[in-house]
C-alpha atoms as a PDB file:
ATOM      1  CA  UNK A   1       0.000   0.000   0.000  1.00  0.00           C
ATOM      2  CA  UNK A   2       2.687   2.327   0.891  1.00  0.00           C
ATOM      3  CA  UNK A   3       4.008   1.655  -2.905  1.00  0.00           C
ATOM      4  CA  UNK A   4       0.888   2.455  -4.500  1.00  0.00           C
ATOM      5  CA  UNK A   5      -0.114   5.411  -2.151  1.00  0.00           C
ATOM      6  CA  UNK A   6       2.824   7.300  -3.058  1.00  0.00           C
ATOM      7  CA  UNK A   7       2.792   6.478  -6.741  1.00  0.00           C
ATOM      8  CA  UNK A   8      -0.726   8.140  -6.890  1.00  0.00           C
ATOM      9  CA  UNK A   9       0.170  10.846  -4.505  1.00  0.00           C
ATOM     10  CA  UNK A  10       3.143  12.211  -6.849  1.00  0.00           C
ATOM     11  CA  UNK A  11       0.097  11.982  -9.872  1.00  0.00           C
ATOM     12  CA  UNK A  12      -2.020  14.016  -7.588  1.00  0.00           C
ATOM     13  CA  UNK A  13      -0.110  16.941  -7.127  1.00  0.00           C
ATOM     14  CA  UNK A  14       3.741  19.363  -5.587  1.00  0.00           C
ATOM     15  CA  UNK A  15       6.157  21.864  -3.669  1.00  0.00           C
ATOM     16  CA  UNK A  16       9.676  22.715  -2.842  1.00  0.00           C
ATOM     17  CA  UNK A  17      11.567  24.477  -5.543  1.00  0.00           C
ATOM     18  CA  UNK A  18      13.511  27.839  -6.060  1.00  0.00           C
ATOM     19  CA  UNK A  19      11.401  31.163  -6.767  1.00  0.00           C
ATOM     20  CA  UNK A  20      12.926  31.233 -10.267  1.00  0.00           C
ATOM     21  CA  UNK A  21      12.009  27.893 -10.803  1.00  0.00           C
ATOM     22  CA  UNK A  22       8.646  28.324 -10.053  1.00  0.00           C
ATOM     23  CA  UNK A  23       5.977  25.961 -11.477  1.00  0.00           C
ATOM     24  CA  UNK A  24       2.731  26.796  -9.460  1.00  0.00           C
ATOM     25  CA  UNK A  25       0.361  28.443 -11.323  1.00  0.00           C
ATOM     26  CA  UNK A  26      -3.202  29.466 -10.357  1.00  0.00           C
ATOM     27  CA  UNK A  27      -5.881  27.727 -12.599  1.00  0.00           C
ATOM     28  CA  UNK A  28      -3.421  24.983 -14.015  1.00  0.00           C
ATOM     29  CA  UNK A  29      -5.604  21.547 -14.332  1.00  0.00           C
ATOM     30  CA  UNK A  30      -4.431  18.485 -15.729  1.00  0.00           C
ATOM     31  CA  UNK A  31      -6.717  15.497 -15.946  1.00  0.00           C
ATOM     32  CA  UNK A  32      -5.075  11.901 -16.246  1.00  0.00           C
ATOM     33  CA  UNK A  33      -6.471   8.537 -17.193  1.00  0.00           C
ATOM     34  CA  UNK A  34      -5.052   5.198 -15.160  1.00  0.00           C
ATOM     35  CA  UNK A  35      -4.818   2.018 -17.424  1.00  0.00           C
ATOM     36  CA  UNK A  36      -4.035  -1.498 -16.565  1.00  0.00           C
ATOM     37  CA  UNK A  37      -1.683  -3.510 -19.316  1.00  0.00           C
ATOM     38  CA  UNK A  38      -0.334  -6.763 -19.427  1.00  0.00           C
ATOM     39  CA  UNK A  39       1.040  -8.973 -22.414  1.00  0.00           C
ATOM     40  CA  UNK A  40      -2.487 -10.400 -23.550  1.00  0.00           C
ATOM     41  CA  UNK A  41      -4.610  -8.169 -21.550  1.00  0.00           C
ATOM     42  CA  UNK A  42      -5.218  -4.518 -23.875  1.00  0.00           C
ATOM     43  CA  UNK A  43      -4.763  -1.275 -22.360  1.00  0.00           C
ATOM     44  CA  UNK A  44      -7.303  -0.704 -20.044  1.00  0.00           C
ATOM     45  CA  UNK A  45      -8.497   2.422 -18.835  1.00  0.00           C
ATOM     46  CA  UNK A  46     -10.000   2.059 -14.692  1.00  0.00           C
ATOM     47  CA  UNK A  47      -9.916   5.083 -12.977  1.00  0.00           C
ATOM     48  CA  UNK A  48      -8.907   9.341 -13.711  1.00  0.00           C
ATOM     49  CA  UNK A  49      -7.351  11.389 -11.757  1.00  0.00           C
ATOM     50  CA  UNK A  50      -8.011  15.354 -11.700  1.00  0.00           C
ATOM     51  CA  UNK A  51      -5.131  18.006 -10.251  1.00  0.00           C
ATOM     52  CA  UNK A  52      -6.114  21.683  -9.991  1.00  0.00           C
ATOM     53  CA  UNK A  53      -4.320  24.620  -8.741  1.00  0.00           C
ATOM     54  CA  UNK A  54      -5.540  27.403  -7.332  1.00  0.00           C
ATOM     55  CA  UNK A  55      -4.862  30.603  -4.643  1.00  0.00           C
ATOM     56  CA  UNK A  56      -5.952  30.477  -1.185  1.00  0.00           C
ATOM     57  CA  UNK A  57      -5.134  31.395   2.843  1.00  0.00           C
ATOM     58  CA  UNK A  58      -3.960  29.859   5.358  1.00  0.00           C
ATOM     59  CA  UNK A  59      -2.880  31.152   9.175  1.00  0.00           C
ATOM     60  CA  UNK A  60      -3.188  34.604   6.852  1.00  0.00           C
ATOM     61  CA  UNK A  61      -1.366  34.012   4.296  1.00  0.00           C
ATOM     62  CA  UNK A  62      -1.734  33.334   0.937  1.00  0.00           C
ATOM     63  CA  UNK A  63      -0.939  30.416  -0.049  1.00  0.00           C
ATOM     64  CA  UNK A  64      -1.594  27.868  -3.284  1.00  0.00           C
ATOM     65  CA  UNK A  65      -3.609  25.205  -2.862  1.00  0.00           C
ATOM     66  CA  UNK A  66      -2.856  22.479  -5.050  1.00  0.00           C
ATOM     67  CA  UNK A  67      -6.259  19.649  -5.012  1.00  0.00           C
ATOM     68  CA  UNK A  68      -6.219  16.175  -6.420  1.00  0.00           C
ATOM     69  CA  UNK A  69      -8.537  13.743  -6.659  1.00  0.00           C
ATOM     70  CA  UNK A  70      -8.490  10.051  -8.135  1.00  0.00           C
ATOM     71  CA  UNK A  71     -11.784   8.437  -8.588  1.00  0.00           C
ATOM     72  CA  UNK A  72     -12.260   4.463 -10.151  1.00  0.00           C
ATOM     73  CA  UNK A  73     -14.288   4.895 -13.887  1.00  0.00           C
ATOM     74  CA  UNK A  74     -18.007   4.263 -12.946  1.00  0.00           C
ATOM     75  CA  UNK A  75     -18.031   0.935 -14.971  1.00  0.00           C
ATOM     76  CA  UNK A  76     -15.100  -0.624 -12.598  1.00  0.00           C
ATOM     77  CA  UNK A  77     -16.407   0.776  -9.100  1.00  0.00           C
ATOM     78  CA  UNK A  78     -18.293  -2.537  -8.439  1.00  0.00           C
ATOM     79  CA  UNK A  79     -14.819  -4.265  -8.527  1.00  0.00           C
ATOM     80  CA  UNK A  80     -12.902  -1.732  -6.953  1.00  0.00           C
ATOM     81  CA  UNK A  81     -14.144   1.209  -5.645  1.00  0.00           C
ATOM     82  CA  UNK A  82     -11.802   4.070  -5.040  1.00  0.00           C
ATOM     83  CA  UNK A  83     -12.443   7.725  -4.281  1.00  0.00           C
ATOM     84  CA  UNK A  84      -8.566   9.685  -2.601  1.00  0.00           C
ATOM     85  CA  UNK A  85      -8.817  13.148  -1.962  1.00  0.00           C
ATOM     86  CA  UNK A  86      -5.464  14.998  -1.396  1.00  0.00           C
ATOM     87  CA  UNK A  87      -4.928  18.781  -0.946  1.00  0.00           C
ATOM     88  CA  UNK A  88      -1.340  20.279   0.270  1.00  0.00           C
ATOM     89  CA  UNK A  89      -0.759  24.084   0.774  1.00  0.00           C
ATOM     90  CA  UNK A  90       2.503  25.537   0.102  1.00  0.00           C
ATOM     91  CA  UNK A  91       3.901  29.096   1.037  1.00  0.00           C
ATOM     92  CA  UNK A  92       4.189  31.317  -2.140  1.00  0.00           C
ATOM     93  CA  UNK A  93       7.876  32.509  -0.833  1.00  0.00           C
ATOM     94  CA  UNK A  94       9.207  29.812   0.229  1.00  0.00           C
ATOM     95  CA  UNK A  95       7.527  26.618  -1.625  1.00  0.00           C
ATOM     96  CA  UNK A  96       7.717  25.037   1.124  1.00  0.00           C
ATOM     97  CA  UNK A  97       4.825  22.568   1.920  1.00  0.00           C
ATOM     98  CA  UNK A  98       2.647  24.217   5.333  1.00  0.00           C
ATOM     99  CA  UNK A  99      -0.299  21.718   5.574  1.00  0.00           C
ATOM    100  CA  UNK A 100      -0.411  18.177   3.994  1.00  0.00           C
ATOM    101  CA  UNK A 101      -3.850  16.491   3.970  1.00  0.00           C
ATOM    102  CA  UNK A 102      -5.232  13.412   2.524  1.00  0.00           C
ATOM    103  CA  UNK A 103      -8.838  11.138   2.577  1.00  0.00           C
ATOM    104  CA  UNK A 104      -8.762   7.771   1.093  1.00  0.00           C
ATOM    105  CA  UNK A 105     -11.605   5.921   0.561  1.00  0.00           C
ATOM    106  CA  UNK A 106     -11.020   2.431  -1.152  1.00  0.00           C
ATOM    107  CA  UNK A 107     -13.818  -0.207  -0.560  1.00  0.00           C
ATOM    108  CA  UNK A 108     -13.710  -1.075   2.909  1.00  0.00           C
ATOM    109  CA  UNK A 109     -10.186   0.511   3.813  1.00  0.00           C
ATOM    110  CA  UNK A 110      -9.915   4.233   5.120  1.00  0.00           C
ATOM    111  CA  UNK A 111      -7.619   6.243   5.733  1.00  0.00           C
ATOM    112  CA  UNK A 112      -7.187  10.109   6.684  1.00  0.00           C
ATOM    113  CA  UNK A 113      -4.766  12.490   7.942  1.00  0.00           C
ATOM    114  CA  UNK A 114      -2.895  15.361   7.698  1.00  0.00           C
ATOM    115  CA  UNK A 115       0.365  16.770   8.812  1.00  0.00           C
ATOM    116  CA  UNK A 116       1.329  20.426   9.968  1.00  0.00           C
ATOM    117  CA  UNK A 117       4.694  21.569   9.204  1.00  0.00           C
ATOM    118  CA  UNK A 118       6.683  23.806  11.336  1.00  0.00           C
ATOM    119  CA  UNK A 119       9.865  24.477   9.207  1.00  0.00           C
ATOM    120  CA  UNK A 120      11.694  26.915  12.296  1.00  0.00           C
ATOM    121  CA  UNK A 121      11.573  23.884  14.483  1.00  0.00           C
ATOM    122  CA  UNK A 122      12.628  21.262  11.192  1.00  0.00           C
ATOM    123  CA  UNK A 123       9.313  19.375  12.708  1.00  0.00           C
ATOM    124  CA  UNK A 124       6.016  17.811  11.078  1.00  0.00           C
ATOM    125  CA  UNK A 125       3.315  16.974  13.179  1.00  0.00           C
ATOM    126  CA  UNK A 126       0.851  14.175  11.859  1.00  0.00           C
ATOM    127  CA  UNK A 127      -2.343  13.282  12.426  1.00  0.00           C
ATOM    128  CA  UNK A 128      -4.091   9.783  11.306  1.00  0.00           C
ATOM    129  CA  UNK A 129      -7.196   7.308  11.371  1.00  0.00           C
ATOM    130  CA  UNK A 130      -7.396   3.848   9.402  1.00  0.00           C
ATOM    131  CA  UNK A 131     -10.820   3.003   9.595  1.00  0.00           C
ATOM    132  CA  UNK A 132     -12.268   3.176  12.955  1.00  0.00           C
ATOM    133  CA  UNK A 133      -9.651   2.891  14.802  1.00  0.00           C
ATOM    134  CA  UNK A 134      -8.004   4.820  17.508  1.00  0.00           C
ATOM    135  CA  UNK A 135      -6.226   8.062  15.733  1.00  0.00           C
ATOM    136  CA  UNK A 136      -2.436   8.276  15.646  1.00  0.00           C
ATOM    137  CA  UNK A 137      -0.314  11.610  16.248  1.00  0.00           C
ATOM    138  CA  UNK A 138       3.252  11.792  15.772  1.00  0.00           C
ATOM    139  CA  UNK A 139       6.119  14.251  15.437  1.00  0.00           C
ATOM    140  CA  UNK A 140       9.319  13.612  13.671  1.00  0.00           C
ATOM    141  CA  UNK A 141      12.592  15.165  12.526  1.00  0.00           C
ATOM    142  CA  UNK A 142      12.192  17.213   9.026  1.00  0.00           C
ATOM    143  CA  UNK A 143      15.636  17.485   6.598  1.00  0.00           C
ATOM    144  CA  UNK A 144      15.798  20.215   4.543  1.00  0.00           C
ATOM    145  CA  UNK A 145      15.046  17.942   1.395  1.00  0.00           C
ATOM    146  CA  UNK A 146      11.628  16.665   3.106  1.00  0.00           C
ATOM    147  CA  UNK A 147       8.419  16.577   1.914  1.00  0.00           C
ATOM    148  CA  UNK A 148       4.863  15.006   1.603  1.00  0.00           C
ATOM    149  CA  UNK A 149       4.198  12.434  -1.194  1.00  0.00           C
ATOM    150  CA  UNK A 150       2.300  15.164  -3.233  1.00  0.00           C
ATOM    151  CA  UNK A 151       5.149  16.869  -3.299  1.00  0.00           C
ATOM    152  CA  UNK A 152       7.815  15.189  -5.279  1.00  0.00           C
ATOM    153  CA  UNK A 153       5.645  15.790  -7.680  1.00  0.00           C
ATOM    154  CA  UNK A 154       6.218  19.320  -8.474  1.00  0.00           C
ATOM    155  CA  UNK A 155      10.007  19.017  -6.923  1.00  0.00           C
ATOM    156  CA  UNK A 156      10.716  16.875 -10.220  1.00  0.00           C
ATOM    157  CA  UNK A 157       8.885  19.488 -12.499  1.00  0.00           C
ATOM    158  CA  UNK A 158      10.950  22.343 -10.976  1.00  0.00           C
ATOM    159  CA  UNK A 159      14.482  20.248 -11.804  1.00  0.00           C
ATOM    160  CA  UNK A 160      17.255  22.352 -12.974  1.00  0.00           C
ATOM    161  CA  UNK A 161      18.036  19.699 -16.041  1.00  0.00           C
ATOM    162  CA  UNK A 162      21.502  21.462 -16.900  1.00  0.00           C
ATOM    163  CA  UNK A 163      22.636  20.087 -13.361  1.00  0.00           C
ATOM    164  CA  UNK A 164      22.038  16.771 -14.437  1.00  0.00           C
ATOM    165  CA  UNK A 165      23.700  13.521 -15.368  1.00  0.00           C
ATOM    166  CA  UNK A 166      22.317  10.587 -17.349  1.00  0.00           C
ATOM    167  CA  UNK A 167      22.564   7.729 -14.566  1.00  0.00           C
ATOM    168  CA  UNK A 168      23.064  10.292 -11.583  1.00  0.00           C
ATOM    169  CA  UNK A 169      20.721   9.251  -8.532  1.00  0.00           C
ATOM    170  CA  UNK A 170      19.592  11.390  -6.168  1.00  0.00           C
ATOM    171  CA  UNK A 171      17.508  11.077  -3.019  1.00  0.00           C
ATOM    172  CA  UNK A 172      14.209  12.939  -1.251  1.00  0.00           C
ATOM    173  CA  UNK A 173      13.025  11.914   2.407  1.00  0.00           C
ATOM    174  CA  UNK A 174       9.244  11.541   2.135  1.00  0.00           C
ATOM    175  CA  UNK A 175       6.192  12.267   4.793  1.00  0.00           C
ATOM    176  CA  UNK A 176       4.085   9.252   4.094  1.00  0.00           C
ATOM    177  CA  UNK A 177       1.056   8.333   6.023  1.00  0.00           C
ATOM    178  CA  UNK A 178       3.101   8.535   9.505  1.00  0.00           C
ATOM    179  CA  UNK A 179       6.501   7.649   8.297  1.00  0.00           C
ATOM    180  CA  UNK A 180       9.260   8.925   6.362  1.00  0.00           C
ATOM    181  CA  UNK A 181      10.761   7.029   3.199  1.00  0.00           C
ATOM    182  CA  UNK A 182      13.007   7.383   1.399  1.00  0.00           C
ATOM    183  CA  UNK A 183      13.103   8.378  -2.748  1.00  0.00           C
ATOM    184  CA  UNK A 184      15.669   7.663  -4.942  1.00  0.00           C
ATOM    185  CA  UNK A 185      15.083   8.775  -8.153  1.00  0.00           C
ATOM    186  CA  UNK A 186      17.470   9.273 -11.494  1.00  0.00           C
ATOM    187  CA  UNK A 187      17.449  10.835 -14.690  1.00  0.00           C
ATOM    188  CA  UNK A 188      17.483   8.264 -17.543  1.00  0.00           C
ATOM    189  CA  UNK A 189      17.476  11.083 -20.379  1.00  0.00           C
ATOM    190  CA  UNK A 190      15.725  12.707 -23.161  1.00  0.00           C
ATOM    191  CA  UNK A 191      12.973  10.421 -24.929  1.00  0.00           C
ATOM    192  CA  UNK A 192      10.223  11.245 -27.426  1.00  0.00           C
ATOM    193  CA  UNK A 193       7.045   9.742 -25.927  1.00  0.00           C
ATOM    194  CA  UNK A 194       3.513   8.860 -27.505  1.00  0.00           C
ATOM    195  CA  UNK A 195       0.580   9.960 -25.210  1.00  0.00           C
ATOM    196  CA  UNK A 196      -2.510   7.732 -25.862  1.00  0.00           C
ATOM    197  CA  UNK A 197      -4.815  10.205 -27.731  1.00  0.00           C
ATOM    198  CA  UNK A 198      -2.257  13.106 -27.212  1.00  0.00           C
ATOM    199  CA  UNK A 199       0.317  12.243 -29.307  1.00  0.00           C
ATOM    200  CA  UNK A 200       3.931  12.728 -29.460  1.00  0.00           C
ATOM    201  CA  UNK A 201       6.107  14.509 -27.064  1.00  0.00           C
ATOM    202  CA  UNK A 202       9.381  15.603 -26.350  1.00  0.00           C
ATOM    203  CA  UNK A 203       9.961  14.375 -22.426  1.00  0.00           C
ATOM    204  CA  UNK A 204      12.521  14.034 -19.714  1.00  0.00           C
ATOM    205  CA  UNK A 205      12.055  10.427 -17.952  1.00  0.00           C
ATOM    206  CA  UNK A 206      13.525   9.489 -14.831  1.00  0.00           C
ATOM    207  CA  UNK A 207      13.230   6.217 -12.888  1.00  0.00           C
ATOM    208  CA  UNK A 208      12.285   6.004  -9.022  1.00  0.00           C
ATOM    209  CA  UNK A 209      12.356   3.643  -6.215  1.00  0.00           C
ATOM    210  CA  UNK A 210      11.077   3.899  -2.849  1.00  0.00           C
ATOM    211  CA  UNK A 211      13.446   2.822   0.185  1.00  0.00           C
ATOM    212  CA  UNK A 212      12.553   1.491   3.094  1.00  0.00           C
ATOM    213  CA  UNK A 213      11.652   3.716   6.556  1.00  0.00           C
ATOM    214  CA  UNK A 214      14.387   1.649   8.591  1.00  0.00           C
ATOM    215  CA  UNK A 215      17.426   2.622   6.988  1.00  0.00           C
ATOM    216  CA  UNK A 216      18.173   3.411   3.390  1.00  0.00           C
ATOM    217  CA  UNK A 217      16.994   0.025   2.174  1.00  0.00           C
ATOM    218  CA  UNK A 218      16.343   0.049  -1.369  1.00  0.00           C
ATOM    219  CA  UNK A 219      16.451  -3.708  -1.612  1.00  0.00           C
ATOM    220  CA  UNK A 220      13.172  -4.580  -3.016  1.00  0.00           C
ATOM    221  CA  UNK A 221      13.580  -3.566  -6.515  1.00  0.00           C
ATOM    222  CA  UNK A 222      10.138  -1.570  -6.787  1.00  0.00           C
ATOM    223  CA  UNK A 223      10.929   0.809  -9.102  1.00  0.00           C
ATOM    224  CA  UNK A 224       8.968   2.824 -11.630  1.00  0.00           C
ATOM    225  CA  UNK A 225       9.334   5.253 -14.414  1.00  0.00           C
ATOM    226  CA  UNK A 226       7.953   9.191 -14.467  1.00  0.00           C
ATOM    227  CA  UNK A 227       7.745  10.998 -18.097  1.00  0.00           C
ATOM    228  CA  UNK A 228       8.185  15.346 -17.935  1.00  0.00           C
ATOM    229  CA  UNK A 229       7.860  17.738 -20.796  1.00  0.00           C
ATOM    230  CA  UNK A 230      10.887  18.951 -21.738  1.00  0.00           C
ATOM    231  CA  UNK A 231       9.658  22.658 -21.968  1.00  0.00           C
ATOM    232  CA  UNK A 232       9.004  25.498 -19.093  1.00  0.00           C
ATOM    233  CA  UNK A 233       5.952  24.291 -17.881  1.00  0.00           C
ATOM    234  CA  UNK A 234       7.498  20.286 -16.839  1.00  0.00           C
ATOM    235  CA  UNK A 235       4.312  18.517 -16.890  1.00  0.00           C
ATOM    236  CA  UNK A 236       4.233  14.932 -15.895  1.00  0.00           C
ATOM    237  CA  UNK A 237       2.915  13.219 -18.846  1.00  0.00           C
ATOM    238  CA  UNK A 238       3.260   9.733 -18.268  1.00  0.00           C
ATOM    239  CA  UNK A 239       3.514   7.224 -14.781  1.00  0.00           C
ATOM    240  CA  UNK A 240       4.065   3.550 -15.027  1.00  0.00           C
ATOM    241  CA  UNK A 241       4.876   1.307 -12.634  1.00  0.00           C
ATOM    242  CA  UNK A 242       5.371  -2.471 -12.858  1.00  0.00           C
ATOM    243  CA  UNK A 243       2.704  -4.650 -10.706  1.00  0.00           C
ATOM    244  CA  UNK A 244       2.602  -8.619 -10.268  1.00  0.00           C
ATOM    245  CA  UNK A 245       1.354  -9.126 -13.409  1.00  0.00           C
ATOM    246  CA  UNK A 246       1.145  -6.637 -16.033  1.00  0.00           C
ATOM    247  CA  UNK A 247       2.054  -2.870 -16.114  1.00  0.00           C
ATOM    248  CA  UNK A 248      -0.163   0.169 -13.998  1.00  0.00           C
ATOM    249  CA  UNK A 249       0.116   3.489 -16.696  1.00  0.00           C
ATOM    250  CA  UNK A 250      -1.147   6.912 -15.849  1.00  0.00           C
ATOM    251  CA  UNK A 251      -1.042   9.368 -18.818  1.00  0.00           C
ATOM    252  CA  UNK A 252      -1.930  12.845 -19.250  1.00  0.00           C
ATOM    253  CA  UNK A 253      -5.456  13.313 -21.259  1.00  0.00           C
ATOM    254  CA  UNK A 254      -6.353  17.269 -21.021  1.00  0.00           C
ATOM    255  CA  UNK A 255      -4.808  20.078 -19.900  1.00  0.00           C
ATOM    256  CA  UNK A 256      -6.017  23.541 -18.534  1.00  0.00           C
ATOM    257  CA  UNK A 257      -4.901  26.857 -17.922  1.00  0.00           C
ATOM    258  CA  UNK A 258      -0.894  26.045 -18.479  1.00  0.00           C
ATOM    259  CA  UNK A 259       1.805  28.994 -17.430  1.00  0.00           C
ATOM    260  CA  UNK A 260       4.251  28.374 -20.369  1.00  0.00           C
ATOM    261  CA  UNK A 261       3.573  27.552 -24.428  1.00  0.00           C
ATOM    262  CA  UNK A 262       3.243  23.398 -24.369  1.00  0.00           C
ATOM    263  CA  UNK A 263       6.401  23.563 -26.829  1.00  0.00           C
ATOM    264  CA  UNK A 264       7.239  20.156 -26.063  1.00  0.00           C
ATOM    265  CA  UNK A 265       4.614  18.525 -28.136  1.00  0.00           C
ATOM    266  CA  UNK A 266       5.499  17.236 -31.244  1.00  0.00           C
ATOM    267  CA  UNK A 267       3.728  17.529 -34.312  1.00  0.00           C
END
């Protein structure tokens, strides 16, 4: 679960970059499809996800509020029914993430909470309920490279590229339900990518794997593969991730309100 939570959170939405790298922009929206594929199975399309940008305040401040949501298509609900809310505030300044929280609803298993972040102290306080059951708080240790699943996200669409090395790994600690794990992610290089329905585009791919919470285990070979345009904007275009059987693929299928010309499509 903790694999497939955080592969949907970095879908669903973003936050620590440099002012002149900035990416958030009020009234973005991109809308994704998620497709199951395996060798005699066709590509099959089970659930969308929905990301949307927008100003707001918190403690006083404004702030952007970055919302996503990832709902199961109406025809697959009877086998699975899914419905994971996530919303994350981030300081306009800074970038840093100030409030983190997320409502998963997937059949019969729950799960909410959110986190406060108090970046003077290097602390995030968290807050979370599975189901019924009794609700957990915790505090623990921030880094200056931490963030909330929903983060990475946009950390990977503000990348300085030029600073980059075919092959080079680098690592993230990551806020996830009431741990923190560790990301290891690196860039693979420059590919030209076919969208379903979209068409072609010119895209940055790197390859990630989560590590374990005890230590920096990355032992269990999970790893999967993230697609960016290669333009100013640095939209994620393309998620896959291997599963027991088959291939899990989320790709982009409309777009809204975008900061930069999409020059990275290809006629």
């Amino acid at each position: 679960r903790y694999i497939k939570g955080a592969i949907f959170a970095i879908l669903l939405a973003v936050g620590v970059a440099t002012a002149s790298a900035q990416v958030f922009h009020e009234g973005e929206k991109l809308y994704y499809r998620a497709a199951y594929r395996a060798k005699l199975v066709p590509n099959i399309e089970a659930g969308e996800v929905t990301v949307s940008t927008r100003l707001d305040t918190l403690n006083g401040k404004e702030v952007y509020r970055v919302t996503g949501n990832g709902r199961t298509l109406p025809f697959f609900r009877w086998f699975f029914d899914m419905d994971d809310t996530y919303n994350i505030w981030v300081d306009k300044q800074t970038l840093r993430t100030q409030r983190f929280e997320s409502d998963l609803k997937e059949d019969n298993y729950t799960f909410r909470s959110h986190y406060r972040y108090d970046w003077e102290q290097m602390k995030v306080h968290t807050w979370s309920q599975k189901r019924q059951n009794t609700p957990r708080e915790k505090t623990m240790t921030l880094t200056k490279e931490s963030m909330d699943a929903v983060s990475l996200y946009f950390n990977l669409r503000s990348v300085d590229l030029e600073s980059f090395r075919e092959g080079e790994h680098r690592q993230l600690d990551m806020v996830l339900e009431d741990t923190i794990r560790h990301l290891r992610y690196r860039f693979i290089g420059r590919e030209e990518l076919k969208v379903p329905k979209l068409g072609k585009f010119d895209t940055m791919k790197f390859a990630c794997t989560i590590g374990s919470s005890e230590e920096f285990s990355f032992t269990d070979g999970t790893e999967f593969s993230i697609w960016i345009t290669n333009d100013e904007n640095k939209i994620p275009v393309m998620l896959a991730s291997p599963v027991r059987v088959g291939e899990i693929r989320a790709y982009i299928r409309r777009y809204e309100g975008l900061k930069h010309p999409l020059t990275s499509k290809l006629k």
